[in-house]
C-alpha atoms as a PDB file:
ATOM      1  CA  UNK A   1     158.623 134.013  35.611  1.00  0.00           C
ATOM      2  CA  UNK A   2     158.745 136.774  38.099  1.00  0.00           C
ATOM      3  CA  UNK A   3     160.608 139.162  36.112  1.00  0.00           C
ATOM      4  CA  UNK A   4     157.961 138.521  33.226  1.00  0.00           C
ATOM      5  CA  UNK A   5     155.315 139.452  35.455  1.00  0.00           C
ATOM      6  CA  UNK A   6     156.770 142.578  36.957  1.00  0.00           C
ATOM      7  CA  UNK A   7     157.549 143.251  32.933  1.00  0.00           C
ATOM      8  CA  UNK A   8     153.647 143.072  32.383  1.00  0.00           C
ATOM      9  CA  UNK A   9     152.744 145.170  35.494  1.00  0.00           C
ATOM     10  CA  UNK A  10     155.443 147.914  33.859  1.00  0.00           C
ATOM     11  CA  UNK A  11     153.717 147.743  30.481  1.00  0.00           C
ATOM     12  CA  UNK A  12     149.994 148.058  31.926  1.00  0.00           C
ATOM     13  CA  UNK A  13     150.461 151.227  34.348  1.00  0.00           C
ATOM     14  CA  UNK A  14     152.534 152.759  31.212  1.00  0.00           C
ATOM     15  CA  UNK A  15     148.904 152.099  29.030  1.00  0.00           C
ATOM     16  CA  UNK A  16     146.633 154.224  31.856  1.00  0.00           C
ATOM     17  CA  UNK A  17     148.962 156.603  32.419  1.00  0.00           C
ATOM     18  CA  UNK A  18     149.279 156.956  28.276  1.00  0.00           C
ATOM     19  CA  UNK A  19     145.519 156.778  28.547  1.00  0.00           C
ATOM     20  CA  UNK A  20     145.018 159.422  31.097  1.00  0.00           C
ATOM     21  CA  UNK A  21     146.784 161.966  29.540  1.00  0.00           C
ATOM     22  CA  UNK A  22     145.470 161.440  26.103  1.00  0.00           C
ATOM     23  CA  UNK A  23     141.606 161.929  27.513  1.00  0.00           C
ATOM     24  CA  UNK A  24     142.765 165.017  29.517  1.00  0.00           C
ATOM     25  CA  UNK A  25     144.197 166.715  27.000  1.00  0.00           C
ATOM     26  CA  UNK A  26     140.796 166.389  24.876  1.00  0.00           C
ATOM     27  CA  UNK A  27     138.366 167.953  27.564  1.00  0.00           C
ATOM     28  CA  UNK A  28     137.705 171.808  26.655  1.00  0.00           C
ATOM     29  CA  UNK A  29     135.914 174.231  28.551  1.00  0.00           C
ATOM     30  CA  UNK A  30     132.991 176.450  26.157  1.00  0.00           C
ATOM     31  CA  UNK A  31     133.525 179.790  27.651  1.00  0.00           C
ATOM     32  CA  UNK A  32     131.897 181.774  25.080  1.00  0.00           C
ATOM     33  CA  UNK A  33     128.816 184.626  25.959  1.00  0.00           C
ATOM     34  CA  UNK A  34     125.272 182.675  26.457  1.00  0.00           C
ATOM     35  CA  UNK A  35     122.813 184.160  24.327  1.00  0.00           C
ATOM     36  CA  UNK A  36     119.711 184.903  25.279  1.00  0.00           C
ATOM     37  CA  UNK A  37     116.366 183.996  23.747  1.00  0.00           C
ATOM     38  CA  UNK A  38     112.436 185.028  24.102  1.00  0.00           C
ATOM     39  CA  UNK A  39     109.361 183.502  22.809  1.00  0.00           C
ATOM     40  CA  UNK A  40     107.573 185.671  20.083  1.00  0.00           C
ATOM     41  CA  UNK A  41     104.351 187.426  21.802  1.00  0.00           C
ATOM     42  CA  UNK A  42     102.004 185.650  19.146  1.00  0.00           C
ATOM     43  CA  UNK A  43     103.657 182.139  19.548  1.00  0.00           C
ATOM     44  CA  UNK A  44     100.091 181.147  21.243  1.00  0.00           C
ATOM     45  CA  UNK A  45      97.966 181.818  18.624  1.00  0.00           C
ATOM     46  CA  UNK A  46     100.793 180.159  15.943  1.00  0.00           C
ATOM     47  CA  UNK A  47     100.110 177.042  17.878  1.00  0.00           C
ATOM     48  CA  UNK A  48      96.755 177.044  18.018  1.00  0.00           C
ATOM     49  CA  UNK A  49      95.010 175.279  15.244  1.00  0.00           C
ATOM     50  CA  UNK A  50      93.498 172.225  14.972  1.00  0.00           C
ATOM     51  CA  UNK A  51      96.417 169.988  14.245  1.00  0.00           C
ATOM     52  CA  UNK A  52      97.814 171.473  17.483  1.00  0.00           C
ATOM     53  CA  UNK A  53      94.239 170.387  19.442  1.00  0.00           C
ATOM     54  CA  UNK A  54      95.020 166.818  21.492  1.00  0.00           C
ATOM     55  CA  UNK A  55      91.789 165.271  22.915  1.00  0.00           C
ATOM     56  CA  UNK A  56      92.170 163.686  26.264  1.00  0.00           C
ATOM     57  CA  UNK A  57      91.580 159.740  26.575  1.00  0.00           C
ATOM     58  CA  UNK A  58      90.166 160.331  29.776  1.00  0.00           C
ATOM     59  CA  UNK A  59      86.504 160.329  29.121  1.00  0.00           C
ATOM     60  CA  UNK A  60      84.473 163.881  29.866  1.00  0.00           C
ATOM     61  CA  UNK A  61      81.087 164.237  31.341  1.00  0.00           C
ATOM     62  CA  UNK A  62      78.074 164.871  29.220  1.00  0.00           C
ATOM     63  CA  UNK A  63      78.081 169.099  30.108  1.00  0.00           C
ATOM     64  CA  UNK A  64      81.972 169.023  29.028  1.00  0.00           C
ATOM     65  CA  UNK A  65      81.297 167.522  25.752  1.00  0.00           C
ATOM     66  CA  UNK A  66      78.442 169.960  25.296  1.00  0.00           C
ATOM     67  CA  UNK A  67      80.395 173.138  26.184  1.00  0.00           C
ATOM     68  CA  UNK A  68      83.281 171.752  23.547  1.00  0.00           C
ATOM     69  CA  UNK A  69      80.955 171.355  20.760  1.00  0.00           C
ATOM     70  CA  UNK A  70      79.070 174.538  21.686  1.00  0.00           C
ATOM     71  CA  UNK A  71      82.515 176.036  21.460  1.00  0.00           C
ATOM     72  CA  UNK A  72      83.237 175.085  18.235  1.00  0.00           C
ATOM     73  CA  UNK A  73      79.998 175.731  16.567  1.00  0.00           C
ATOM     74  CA  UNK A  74      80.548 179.785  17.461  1.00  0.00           C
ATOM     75  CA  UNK A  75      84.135 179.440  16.040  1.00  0.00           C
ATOM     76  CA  UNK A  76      82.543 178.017  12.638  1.00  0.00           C
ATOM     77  CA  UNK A  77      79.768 180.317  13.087  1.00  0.00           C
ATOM     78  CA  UNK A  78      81.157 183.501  13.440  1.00  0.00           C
ATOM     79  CA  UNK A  79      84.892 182.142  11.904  1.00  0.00           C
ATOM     80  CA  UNK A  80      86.583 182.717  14.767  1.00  0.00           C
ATOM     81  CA  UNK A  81      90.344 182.115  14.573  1.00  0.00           C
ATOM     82  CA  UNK A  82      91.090 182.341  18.719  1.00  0.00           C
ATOM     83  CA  UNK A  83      89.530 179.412  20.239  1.00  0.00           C
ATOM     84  CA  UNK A  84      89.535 181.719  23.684  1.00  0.00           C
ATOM     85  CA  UNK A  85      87.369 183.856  21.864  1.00  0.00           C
ATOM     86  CA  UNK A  86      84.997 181.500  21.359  1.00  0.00           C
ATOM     87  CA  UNK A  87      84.972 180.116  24.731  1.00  0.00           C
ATOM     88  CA  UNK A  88      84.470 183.389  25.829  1.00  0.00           C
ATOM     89  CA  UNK A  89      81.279 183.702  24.264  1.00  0.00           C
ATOM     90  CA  UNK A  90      80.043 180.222  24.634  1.00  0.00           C
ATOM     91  CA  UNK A  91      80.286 181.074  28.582  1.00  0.00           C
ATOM     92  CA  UNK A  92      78.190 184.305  28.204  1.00  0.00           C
ATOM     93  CA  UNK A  93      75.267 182.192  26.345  1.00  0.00           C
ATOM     94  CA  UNK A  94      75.932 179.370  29.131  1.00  0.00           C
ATOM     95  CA  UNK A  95      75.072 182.572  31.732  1.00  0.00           C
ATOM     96  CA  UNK A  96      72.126 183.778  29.734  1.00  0.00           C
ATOM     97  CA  UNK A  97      70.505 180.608  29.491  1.00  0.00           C
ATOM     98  CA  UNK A  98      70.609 179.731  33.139  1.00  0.00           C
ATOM     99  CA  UNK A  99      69.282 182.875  33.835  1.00  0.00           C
ATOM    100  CA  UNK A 100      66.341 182.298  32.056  1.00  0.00           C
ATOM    101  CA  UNK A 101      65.750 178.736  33.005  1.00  0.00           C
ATOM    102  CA  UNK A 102      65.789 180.191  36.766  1.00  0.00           C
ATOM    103  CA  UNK A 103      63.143 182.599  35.811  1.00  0.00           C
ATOM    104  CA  UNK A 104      60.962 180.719  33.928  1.00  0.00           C
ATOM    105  CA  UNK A 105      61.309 178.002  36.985  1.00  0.00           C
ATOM    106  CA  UNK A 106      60.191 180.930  38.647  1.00  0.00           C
ATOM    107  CA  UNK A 107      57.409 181.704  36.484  1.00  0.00           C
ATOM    108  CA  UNK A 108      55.659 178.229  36.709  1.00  0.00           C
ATOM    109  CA  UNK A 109      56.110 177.702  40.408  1.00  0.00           C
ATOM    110  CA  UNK A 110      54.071 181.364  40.752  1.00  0.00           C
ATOM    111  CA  UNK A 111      51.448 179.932  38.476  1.00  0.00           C
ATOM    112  CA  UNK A 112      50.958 176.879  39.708  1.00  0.00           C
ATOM    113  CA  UNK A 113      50.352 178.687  43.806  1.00  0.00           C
ATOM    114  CA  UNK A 114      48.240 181.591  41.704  1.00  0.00           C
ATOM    115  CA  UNK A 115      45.971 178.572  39.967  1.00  0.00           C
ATOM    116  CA  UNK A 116      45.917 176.802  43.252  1.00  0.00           C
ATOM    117  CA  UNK A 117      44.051 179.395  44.829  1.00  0.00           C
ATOM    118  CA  UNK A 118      41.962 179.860  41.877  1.00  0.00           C
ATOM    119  CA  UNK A 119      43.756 182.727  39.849  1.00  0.00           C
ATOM    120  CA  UNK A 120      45.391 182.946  36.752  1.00  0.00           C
ATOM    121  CA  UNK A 121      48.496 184.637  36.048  1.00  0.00           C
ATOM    122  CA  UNK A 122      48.269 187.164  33.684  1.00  0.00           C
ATOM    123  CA  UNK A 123      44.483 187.348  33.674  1.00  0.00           C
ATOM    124  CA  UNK A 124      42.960 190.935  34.040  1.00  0.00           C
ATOM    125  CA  UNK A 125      42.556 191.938  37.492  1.00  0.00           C
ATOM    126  CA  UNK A 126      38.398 192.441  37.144  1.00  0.00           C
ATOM    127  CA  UNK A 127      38.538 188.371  35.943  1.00  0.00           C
ATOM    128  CA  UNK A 128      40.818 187.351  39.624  1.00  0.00           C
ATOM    129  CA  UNK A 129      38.812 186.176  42.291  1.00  0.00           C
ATOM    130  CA  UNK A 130      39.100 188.736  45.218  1.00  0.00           C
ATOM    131  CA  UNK A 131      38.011 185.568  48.295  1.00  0.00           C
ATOM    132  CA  UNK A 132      39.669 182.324  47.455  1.00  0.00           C
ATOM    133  CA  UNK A 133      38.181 179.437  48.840  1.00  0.00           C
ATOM    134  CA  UNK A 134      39.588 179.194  51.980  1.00  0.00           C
ATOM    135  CA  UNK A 135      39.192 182.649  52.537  1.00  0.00           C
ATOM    136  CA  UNK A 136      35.502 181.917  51.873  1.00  0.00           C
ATOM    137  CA  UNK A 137      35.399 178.673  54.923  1.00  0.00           C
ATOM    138  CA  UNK A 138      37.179 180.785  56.937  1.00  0.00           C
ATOM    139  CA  UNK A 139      34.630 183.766  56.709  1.00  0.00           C
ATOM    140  CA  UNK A 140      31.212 182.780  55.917  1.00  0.00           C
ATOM    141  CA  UNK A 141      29.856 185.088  58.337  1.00  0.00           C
ATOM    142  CA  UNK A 142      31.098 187.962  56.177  1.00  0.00           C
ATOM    143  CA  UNK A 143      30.550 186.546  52.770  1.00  0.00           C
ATOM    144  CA  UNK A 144      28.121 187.412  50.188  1.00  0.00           C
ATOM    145  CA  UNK A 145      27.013 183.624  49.125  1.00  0.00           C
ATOM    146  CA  UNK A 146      24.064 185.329  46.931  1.00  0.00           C
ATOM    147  CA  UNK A 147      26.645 187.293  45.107  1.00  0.00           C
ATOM    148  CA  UNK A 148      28.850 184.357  44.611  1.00  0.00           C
ATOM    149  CA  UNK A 149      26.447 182.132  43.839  1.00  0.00           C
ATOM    150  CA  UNK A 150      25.281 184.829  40.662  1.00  0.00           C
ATOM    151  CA  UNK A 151      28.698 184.958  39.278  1.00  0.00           C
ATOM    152  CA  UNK A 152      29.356 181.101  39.129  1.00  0.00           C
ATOM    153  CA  UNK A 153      25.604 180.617  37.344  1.00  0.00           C
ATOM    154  CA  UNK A 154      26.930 183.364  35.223  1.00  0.00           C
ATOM    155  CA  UNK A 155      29.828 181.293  33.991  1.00  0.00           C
ATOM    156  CA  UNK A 156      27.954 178.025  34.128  1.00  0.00           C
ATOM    157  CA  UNK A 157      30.034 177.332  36.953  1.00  0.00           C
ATOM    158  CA  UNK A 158      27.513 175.046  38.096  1.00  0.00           C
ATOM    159  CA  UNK A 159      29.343 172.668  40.221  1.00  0.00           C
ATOM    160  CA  UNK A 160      30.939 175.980  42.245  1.00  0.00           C
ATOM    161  CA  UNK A 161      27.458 177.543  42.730  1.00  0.00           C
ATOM    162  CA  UNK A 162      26.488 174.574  44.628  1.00  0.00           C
ATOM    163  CA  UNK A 163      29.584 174.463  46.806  1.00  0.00           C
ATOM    164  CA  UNK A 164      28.543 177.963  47.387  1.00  0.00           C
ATOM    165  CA  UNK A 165      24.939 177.182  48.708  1.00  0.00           C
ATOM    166  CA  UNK A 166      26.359 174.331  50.888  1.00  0.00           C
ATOM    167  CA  UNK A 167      28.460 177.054  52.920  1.00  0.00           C
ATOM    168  CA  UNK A 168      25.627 179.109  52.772  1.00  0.00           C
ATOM    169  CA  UNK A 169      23.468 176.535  54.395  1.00  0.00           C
ATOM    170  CA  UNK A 170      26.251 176.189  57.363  1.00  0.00           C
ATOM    171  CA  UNK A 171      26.090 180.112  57.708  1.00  0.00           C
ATOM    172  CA  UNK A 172      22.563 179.741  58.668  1.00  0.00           C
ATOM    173  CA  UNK A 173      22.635 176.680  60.715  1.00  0.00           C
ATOM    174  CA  UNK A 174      25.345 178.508  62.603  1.00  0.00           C
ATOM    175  CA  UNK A 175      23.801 181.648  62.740  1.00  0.00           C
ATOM    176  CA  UNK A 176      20.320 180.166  64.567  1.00  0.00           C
ATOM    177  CA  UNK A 177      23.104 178.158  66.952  1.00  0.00           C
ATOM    178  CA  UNK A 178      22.178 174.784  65.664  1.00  0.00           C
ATOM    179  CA  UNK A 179      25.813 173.651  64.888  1.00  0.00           C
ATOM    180  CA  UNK A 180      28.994 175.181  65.759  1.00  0.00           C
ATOM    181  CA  UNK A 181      30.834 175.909  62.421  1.00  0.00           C
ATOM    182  CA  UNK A 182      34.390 175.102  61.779  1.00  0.00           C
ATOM    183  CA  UNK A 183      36.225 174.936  58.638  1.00  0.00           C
ATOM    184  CA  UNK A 184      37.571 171.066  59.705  1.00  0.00           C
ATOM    185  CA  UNK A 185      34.766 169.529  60.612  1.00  0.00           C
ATOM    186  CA  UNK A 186      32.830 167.159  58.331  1.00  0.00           C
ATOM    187  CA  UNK A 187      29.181 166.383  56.971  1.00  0.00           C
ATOM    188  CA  UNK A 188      29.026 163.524  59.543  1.00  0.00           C
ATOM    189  CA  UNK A 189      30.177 165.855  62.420  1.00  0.00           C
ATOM    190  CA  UNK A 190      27.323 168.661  61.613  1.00  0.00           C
ATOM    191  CA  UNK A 191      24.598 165.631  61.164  1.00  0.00           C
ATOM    192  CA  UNK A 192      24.991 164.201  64.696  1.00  0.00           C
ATOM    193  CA  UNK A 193      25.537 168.106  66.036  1.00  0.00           C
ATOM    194  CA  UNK A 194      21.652 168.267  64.170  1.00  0.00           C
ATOM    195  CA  UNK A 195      20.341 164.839  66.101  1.00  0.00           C
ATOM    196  CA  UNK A 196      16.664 164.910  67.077  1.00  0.00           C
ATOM    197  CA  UNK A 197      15.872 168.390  65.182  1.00  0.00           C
ATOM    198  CA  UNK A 198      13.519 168.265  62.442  1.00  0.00           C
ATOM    199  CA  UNK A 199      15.578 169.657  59.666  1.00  0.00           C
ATOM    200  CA  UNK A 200      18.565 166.517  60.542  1.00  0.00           C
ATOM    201  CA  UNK A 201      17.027 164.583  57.333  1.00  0.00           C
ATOM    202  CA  UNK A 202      16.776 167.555  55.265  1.00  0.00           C
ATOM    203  CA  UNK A 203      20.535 168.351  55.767  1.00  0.00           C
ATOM    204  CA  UNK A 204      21.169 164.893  55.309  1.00  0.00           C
ATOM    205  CA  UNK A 205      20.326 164.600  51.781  1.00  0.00           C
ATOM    206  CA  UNK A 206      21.673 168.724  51.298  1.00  0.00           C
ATOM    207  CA  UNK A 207      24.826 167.097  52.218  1.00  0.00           C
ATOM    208  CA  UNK A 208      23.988 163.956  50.283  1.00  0.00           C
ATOM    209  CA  UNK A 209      23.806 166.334  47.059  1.00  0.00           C
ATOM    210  CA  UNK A 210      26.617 168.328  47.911  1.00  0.00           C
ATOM    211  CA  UNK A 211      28.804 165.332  48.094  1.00  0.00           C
ATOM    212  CA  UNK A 212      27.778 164.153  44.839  1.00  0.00           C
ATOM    213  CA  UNK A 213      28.182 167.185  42.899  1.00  0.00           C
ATOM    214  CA  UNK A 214      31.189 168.668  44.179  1.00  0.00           C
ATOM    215  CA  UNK A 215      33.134 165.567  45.695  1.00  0.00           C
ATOM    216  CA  UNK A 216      32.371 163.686  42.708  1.00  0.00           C
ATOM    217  CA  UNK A 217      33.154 165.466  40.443  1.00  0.00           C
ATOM    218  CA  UNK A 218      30.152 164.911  38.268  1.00  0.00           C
ATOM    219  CA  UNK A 219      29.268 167.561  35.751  1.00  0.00           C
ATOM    220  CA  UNK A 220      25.522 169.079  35.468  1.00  0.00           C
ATOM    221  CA  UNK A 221      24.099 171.036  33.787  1.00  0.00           C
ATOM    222  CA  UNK A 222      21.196 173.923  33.943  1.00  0.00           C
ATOM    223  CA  UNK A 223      18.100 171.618  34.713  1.00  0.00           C
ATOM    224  CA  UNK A 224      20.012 169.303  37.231  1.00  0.00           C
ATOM    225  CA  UNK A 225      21.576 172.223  38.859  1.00  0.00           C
ATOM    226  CA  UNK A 226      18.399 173.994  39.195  1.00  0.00           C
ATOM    227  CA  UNK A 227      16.959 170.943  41.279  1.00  0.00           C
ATOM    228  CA  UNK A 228      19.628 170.655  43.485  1.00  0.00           C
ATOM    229  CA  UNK A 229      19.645 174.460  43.993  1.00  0.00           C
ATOM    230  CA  UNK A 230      16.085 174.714  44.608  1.00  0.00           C
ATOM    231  CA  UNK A 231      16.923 171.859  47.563  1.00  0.00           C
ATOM    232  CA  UNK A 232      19.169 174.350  49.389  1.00  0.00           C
ATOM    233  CA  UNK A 233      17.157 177.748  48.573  1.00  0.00           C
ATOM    234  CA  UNK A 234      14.340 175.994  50.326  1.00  0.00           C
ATOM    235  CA  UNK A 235      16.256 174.452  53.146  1.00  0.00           C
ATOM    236  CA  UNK A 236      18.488 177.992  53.983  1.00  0.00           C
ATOM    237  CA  UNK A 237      14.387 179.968  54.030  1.00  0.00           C
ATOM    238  CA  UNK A 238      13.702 177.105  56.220  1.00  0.00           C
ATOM    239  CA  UNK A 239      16.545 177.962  58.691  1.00  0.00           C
ATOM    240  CA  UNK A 240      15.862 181.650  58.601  1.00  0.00           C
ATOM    241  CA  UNK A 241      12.294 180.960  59.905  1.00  0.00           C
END
C-alpha cells in the first residue's frame, strides 16, 4: 500500500511540473511600437445631433425647461446646426429681456410716486402741478388759494377747489391769531382752539362741508359747488374784518 501511494505522489508532482512548463512556454511579451492616436478637431459637432441628445431623469425647474425649449426654437428658427450657437443667443435675449423688465419696473414705480403727488409722467410740463399738496399744508402763508382755486373751477375740479378754500379759511383764522395752524392737527382740534368766539358755529359747518365733499368723496357739480363755495367766500371776508 505504501509503495502505491508514494507511486501516486510521483505521478501527481510529474502532472504540475508537466503543467508548469507547458503554460510558461505559452506567455509572450507584445513588444511592438505603441501607436499613437488623436481625436479629429470636429468630432464634437459629429456627435452632436439629436440622436446623440440624452435627457436627464432628474426633473428640471420650470426656468430650465424654458431656456431648453427657447434654445431649440432659435435652432429651428434660424436652422442652426451647433446647439452652442443657439444657446449663445438664447442667453443674449435672456439679458435683453431682463434688462427691460428692470426698466420698465423702473418706469411704473416713478409713475406711481409722480401720480402720488399729483403729476403725470410724460405730461407737458405747463399741465404738472408746480405745489403738490403737501407743499400747499405746509405753506399756506405763501400760497395763492385764489389762483388755485381758478384753475381747479377751470377743470371742473370741483371737489379740489373746495379743499382749496378750506386751507384758505385756516390761512385766515391763523393770520388774525385765532388758531395756531399745523398741518397735523384736525377739524376737532381747530373747533375747540375757536370755543366761545362767534364764528366757532360758522367753522363748524365750513368744516362740516369740507368733510363731506372732500372726505367723502362725493361728486358735485357747478350749482352744489357754488353753494358750498359761497359758504367759505363769506366766512374767509368774515375773518378778514
Amino acid at each position: 500500500m505504501k509503495k502505491y501511494l508514494l507511486l501516486h505522489i510521483f505521478c501527481l508532482f510529474l502532472s504540475l511540473v508537466s503543467f508548469s512548463q507547458e503554460t510558461g512556454d505559452s506567455l509572450r511579451i507584445d513588444t511592438s511600437p505603441l501607436e499613437k492616436r488623436a481625436f479629429s478637431p470636429e468630432f464634437r459637432e459629429k456627435y452632436n445631433g439629436p440622436e446623440y441628445q440624452y435627457e436627464s431623469t432628474v426633473q428640471s425647474g420650470w426656468f430650465t425647461r424654458f431656456k431648453e425649449w427657447l434654445i431649440q426654437f432659435l435652432a429651428d428658427l434660424f436652422r442652426l446646426e451647433s446647439r452652442q450657437k443657439a444657446s449663445n443667443i438664447a442667453d443674449i435675449f435672456l439679458q435683453v429681456f431682463y434688462v427691460l423688465l428692470v426698466l420698465t419696473v423702473i418706469f411704473f414705480i416713478v409713475r406711481a410716486i409722480m401720480n402720488r403727488e399729483g403729476q403725470w409722467a410724460f405730461r407737458k410740463s405747463s399741465d404738472r402741478k408746480i405745489i403738490t399738496a403737501r407743499d400747499i399744508e405746509n405753506n399756506i402763508h405763501i400760497t395763492d388759494f385764489n389762483k388755485l382755486i381758478s384753475d381747479a373751477v377751470a377743470d371742473n375740479h370741483y371737489r379740489e377747489a373746495i379743499r382749496y378754500y378750506y386751507l384758505w379759511l385756516l390761512k385766515e383764522l391763523s393770520g388774525k391769531e385765532l388758531i395756531i395752524y399745523d398741518a397735523e392737527k384736525t377739524n376737532t382740534d381747530y373747533l375747540r382752539e375757536l370755543k366761545d368766539h362767534k364764528l366757532q358755529s360758522e367753522f363748524g359747518y365750513a368744516s362740516y362741508l369740507y368733510n363731506y365733499i372732500w372726505y367723502g368723496e362725493f361728486t358735485i357739480d357747478h350749482e352744489q359747488y357754488n353753494n358750498a363755495a359761497g359758504t367759505f367766500s363769506a366766512l374767509i371776508k368774515s375773518v378778514k374784518v
